[in-house]
Protein backbone atom coordinates (compact mmCIF):
# COMPACT_ATOMS: atom_id res chain seq x y z
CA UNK A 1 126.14 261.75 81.51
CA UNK A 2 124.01 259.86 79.10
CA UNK A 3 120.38 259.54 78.71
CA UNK A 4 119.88 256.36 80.89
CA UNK A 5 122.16 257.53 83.83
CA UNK A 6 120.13 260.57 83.82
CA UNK A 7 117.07 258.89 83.54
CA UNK A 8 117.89 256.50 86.57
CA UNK A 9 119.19 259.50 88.33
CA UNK A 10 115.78 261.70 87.73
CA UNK A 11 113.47 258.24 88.81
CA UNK A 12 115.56 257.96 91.55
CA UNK A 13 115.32 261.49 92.87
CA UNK A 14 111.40 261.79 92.06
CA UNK A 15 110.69 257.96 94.08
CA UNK A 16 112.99 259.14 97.44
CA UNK A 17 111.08 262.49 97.48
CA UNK A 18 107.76 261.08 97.50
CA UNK A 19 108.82 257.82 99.74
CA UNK A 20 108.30 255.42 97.35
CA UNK A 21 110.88 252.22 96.81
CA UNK A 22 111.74 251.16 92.98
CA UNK A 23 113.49 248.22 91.84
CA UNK A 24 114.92 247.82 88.53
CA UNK A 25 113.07 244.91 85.91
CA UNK A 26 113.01 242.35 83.23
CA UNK A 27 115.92 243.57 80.75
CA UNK A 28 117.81 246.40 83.23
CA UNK A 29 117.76 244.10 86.38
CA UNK A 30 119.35 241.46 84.22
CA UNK A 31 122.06 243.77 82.42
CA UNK A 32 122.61 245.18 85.83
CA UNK A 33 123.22 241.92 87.56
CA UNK A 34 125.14 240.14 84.88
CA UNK A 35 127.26 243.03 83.58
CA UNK A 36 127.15 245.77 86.86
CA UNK A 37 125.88 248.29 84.24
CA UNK A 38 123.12 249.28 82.07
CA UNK A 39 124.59 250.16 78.62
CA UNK A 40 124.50 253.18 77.20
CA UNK A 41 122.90 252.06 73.53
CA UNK A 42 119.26 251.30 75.71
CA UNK A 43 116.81 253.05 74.77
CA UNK A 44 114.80 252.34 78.09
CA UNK A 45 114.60 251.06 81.62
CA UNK A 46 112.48 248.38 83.27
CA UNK A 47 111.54 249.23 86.61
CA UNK A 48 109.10 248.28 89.07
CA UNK A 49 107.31 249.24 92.29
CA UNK A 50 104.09 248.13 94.49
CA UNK A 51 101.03 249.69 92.99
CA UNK A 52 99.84 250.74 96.45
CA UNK A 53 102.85 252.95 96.73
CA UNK A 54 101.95 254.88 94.64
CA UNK A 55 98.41 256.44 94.42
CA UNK A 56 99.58 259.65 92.42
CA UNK A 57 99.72 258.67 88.78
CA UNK A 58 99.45 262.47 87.47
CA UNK A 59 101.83 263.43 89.74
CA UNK A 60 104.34 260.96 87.77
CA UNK A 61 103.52 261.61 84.80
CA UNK A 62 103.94 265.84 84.61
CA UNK A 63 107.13 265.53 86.23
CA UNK A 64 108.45 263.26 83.60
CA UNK A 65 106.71 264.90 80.90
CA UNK A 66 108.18 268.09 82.00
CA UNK A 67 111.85 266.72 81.67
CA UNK A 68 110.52 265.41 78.11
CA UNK A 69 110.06 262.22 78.62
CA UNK A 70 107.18 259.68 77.62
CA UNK A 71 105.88 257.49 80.51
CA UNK A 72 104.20 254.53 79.69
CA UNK A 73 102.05 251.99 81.84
């Protein structure tokens, strides 16, 4: 699997257990419209959600951190 199917994989599993809906962004929602696929060569992934959905920052951020990732705002 590579790094952005796993990453896509992990945001999805982390949003569904804490109830939260995600949508992809920018760059990714395009790929993934026009092509059906995010390649393999990115390097991230664009994705959005409703800032009241989510009033657990920290929470976020260790579990990504923790699966050595960097999280950015």
């Amino acid at each position: 699997m590579n790094n952005i199917q796993n990453s896509l994989n992990l945001l999805n599993d982390f949003f569904a257990k804490n109830k939260v809906n995600f949508w992809l962004e920018a760059g990714s929602a395009l790929a993934a419209f026009r092509d059906g696929k995010i390649f393999p060569w990115e390097h991230d992934i664009d994705v959005a959600i409703w800032r009241e959905t989510m009033p657990f920052p920290e929470k976020f951020i260790q579990f990504f951190e923790k699966e050595g990732y960097q999280v950015v705002f």
